[in-house]
C-alpha atoms as a PDB file:
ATOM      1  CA  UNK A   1       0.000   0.000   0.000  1.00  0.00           C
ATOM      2  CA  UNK A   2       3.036   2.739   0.896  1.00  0.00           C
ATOM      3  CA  UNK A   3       4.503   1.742  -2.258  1.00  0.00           C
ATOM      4  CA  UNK A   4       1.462   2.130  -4.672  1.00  0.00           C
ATOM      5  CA  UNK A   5       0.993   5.554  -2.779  1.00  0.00           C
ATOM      6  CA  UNK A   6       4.426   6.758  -3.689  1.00  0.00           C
ATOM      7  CA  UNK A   7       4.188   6.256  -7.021  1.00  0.00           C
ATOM      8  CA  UNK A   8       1.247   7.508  -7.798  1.00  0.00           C
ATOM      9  CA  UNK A   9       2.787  10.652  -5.768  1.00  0.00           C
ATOM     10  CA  UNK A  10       5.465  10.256  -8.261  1.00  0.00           C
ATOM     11  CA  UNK A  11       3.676  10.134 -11.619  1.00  0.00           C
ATOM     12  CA  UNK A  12       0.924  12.682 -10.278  1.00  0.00           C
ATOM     13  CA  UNK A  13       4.110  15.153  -9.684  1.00  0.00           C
ATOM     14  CA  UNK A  14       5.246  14.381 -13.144  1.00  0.00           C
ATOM     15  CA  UNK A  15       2.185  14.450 -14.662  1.00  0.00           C
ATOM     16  CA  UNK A  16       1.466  18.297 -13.302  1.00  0.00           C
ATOM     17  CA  UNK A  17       5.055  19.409 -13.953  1.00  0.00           C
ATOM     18  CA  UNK A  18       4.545  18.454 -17.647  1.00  0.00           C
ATOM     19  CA  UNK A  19       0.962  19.971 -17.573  1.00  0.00           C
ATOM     20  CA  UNK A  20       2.118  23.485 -16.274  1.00  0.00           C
ATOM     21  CA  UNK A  21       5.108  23.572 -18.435  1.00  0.00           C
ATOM     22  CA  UNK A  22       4.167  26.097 -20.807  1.00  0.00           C
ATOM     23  CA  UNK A  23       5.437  27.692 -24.195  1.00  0.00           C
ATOM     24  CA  UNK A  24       6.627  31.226 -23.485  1.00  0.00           C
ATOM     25  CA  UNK A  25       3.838  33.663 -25.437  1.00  0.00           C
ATOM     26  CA  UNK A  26       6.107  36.522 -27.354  1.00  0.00           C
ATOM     27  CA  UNK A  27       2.896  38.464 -28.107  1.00  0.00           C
ATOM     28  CA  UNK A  28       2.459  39.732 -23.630  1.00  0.00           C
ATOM     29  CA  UNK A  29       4.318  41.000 -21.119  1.00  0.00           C
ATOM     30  CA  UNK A  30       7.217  43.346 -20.691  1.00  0.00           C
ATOM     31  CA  UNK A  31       9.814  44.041 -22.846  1.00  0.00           C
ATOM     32  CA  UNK A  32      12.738  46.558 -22.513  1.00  0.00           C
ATOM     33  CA  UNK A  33      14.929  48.107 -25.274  1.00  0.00           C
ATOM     34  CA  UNK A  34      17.662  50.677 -26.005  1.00  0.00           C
ATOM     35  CA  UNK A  35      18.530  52.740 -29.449  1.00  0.00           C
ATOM     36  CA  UNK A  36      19.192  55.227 -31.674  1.00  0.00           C
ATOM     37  CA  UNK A  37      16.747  58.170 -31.719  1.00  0.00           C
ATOM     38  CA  UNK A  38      17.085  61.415 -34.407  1.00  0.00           C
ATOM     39  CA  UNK A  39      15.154  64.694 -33.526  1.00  0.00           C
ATOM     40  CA  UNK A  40      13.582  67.505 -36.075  1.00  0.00           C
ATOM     41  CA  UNK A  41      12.279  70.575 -34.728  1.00  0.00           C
ATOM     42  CA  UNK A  42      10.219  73.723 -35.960  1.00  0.00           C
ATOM     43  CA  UNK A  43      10.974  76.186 -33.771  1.00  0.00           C
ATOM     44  CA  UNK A  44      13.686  79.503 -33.443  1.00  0.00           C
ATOM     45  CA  UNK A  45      14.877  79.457 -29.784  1.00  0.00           C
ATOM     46  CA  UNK A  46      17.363  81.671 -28.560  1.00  0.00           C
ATOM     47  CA  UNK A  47      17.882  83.312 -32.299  1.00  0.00           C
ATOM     48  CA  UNK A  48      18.939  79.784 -34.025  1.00  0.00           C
ATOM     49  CA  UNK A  49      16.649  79.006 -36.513  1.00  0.00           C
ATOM     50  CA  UNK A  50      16.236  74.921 -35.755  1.00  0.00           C
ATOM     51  CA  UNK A  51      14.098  73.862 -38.771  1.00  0.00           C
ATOM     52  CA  UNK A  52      15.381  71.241 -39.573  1.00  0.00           C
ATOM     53  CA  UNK A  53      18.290  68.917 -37.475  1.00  0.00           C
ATOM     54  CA  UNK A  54      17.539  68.519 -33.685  1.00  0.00           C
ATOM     55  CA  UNK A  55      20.512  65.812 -33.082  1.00  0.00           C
ATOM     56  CA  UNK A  56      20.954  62.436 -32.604  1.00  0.00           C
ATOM     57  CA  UNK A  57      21.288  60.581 -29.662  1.00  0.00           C
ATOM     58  CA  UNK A  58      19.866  57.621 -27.432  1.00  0.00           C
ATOM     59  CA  UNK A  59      16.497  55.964 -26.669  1.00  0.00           C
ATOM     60  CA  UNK A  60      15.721  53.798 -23.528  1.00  0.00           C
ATOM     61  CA  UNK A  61      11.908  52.472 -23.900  1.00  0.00           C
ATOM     62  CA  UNK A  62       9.502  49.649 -22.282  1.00  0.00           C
ATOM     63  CA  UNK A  63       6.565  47.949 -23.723  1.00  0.00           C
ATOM     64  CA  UNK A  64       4.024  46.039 -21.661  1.00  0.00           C
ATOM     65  CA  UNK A  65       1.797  44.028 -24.412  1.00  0.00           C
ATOM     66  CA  UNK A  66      -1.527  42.837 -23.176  1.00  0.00           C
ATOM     67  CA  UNK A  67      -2.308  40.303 -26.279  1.00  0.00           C
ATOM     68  CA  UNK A  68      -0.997  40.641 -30.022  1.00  0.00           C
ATOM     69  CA  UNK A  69      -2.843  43.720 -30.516  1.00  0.00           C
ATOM     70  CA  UNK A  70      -2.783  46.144 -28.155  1.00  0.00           C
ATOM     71  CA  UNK A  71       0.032  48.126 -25.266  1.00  0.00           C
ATOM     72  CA  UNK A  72       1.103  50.570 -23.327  1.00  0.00           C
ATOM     73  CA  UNK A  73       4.572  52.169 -23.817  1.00  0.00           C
ATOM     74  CA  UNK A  74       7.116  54.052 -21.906  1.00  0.00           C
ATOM     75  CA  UNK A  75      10.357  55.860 -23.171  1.00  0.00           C
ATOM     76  CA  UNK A  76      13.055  58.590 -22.511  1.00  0.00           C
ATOM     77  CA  UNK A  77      14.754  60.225 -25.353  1.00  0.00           C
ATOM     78  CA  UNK A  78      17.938  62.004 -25.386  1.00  0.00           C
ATOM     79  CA  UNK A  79      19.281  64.134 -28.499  1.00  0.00           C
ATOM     80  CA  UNK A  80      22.012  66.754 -29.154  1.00  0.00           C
ATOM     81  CA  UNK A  81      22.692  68.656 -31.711  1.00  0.00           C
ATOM     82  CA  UNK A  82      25.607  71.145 -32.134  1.00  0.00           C
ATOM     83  CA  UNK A  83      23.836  73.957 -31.127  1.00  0.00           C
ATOM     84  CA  UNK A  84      20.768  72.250 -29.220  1.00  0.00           C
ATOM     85  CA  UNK A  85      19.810  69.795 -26.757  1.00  0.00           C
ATOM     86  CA  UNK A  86      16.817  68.040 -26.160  1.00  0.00           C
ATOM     87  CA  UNK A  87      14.845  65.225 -23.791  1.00  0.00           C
ATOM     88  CA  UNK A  88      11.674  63.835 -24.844  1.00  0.00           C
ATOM     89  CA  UNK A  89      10.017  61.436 -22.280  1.00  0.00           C
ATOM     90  CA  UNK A  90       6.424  59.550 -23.570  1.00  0.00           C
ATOM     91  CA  UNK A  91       3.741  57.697 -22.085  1.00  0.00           C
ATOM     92  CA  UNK A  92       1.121  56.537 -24.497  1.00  0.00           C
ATOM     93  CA  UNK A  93      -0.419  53.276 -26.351  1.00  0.00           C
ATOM     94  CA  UNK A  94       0.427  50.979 -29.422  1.00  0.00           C
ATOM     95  CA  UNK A  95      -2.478  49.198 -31.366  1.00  0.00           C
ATOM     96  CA  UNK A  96      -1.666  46.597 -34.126  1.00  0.00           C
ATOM     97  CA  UNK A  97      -1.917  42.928 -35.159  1.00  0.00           C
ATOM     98  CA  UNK A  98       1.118  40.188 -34.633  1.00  0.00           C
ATOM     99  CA  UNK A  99       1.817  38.302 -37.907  1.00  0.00           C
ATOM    100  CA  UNK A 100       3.205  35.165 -36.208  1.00  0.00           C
ATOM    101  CA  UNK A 101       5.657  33.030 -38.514  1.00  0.00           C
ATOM    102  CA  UNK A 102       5.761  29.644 -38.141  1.00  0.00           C
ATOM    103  CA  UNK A 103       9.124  29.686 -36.069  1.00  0.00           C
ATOM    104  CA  UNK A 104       7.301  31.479 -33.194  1.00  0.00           C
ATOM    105  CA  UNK A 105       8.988  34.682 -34.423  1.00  0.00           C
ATOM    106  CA  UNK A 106       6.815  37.842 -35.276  1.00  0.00           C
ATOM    107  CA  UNK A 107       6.196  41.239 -37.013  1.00  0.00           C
ATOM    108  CA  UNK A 108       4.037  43.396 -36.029  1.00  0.00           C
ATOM    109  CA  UNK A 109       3.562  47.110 -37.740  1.00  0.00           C
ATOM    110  CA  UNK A 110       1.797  49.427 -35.213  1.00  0.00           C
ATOM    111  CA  UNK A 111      -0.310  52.671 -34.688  1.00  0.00           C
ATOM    112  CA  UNK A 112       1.239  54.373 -31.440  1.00  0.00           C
ATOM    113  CA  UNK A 113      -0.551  57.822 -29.645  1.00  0.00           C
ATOM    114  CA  UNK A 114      -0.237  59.637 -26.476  1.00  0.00           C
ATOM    115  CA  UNK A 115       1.413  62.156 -23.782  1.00  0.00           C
ATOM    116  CA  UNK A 116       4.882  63.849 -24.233  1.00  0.00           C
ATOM    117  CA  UNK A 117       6.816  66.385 -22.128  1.00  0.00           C
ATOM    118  CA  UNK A 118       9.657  67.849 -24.728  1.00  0.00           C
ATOM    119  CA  UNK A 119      12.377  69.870 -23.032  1.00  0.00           C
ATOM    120  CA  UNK A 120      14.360  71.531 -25.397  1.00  0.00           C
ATOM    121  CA  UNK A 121      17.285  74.411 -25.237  1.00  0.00           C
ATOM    122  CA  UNK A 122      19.200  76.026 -27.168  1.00  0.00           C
ATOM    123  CA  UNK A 123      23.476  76.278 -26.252  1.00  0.00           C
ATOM    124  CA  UNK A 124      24.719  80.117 -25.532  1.00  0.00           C
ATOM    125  CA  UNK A 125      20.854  80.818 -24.689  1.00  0.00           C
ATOM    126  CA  UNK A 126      18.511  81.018 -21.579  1.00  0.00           C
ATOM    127  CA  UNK A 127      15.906  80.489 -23.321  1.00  0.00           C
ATOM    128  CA  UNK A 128      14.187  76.790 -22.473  1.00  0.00           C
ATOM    129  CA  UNK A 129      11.347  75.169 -23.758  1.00  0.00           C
ATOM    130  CA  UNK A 130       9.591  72.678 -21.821  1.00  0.00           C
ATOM    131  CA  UNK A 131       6.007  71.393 -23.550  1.00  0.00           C
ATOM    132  CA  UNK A 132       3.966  68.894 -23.238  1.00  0.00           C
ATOM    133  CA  UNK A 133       0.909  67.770 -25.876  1.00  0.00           C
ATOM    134  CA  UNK A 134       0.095  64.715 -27.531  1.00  0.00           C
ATOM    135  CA  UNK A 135       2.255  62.504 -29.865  1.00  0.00           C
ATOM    136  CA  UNK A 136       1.197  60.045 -32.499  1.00  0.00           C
ATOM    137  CA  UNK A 137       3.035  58.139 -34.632  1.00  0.00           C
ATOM    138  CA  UNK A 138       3.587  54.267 -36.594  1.00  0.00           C
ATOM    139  CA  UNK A 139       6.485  51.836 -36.404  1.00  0.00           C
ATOM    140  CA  UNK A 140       7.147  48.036 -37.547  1.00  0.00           C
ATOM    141  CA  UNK A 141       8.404  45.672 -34.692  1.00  0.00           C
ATOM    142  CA  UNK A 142      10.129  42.462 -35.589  1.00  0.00           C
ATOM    143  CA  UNK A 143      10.618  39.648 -32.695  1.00  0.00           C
ATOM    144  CA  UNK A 144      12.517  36.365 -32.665  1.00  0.00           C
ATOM    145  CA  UNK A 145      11.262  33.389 -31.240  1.00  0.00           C
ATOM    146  CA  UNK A 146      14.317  33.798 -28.596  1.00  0.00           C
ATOM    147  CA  UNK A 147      12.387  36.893 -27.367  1.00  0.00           C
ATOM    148  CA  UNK A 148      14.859  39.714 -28.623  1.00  0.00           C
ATOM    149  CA  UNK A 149      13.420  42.403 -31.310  1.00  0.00           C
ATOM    150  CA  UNK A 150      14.193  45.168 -32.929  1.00  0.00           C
ATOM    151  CA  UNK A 151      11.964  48.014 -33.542  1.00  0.00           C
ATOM    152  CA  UNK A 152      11.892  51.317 -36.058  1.00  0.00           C
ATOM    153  CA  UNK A 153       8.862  54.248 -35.250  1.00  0.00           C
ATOM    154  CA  UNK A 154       8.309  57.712 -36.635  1.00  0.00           C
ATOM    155  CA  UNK A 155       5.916  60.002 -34.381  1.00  0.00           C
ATOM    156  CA  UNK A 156       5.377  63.804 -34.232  1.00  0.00           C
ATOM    157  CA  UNK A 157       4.145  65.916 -31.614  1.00  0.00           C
ATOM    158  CA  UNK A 158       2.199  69.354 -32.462  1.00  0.00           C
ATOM    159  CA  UNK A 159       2.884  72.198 -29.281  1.00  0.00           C
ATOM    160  CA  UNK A 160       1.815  76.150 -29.292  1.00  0.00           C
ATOM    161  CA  UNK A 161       5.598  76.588 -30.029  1.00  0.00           C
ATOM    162  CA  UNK A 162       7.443  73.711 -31.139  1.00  0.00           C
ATOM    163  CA  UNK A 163       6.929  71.564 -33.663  1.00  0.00           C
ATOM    164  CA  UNK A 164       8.532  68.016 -33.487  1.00  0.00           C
ATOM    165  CA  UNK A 165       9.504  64.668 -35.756  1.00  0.00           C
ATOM    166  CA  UNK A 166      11.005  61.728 -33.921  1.00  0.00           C
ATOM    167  CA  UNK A 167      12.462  58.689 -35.698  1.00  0.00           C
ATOM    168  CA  UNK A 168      14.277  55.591 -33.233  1.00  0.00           C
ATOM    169  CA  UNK A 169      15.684  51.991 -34.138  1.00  0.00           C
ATOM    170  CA  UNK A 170      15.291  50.335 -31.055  1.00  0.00           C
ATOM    171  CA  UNK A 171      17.137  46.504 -30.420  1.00  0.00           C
ATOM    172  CA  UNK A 172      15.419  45.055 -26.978  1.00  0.00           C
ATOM    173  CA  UNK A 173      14.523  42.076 -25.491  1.00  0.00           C
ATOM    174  CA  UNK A 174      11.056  39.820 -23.829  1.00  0.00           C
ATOM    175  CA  UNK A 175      10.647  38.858 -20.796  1.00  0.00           C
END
C-alpha cells in the first residue's frame, strides 16, 4: 500500500510538472529596449533658426503588451545637436496585429498615440522650452522566437511653439 501511494505521488508530480510547463507567449508581457533616436524641430529658440536637425542621440523604452494587438509604452529620449539639446520622455499606447511566422517569431507594424513632455534648449541661450501635448506616430516591430526584437517608429508631436519629428531603431529584449 506505501509503495502504490508513492508512485502515484510520483507520476501525479510528473504528470502536473509536464501539464504546467508552458510555451513562453512573445505576443504579452514586458519588454525593454535601447537605441538610436534622431530629432527635427520647428521652432527659433534663442535666435537659431532649428528647422530642420535637432541631433541624434539615445532611446531607452519599455513595452508592456496585453495580447498581439494592443500596449502601453514608456520611453526617454535624449538628443544633441551642435547647437541644441533636447529630452523627450512619452507615455502613451500601441495598437496593431502580430503576424506570427511559423518559427514562433513575429512582425508586427503598429499605430502608437499619447502624452509627451519635450524639453528643449538652445546652447549660448537662456531660453528653455519645456512642452507637453500629444504625440502620435507608426512603427514596424520584428521579434525572434528567442524573445529579442528590434523596432523602427516615426511620431510627431504638435505644441503652441514647437513643432517636433522623432524617428528611433530600437534593439530590446522579452521577458
Amino acid at each position: 500500500m506505501k509503495k502504490s501511494r508513492v508512485g502515484l505521488f510520483l507520476v501525479t508530480a510528473l504528470l502536473s510538472g509536464l501539464a504546467s510547463a508552458q510555451d513562453f507567449n512573445r505576443l504579452e508581457g514586458w519588454s525593454l529596449g535601447a537605441g538610436y533616436s534622431e530629432t527635427d524641430y520647428d521652432k527659433s529658440l534663442g535666435g537659431f533658426d532649428t528647422a530642420s536637425e535637432g541631433g541624434t542621440g539615445f532611446r531607452l523604452e519599455t513595452t508592456y503588451n496585453f495580447n498581439g494587438f494592443a500596449g502601453l509604452k514608456a520611453s526617454y529620449e535624449s538628443n544633441r545637436e551642435e547647437d541644441l539639446k533636447g529630452h523627450t520622455l512619452k507615455l502613451g499606447g500601441e495598437l496593431g496585429y502580430s503576424y506570427v511566422f511559423s518559427d514562433g517569431s513575429f512582425i508586427k507594424p503598429y499605430l502608437e498615440a499619447g502624452y509627451a513632455n519635450h524639453r528643449i534648449q538652445a546652447h549660448g541661450a537662456n531660453e528653455k522650452v519645456s512642452e507637453s501635448a500629444a504625440y502620435y506616430g507608426a512603427g514596424i516591430r520584428f521579434s525572434t522566437n528567442y524573445g529579442f526584437y528590434v523596432d523602427f517608429g516615426a511620431d510627431r508631436s504638435k505644441m503652441d511653439d514647437v513643432n517636433l519629428t522623432q524617428f528611433s531603431a530600437t534593439l530590446g529584449m522579452k521577458f
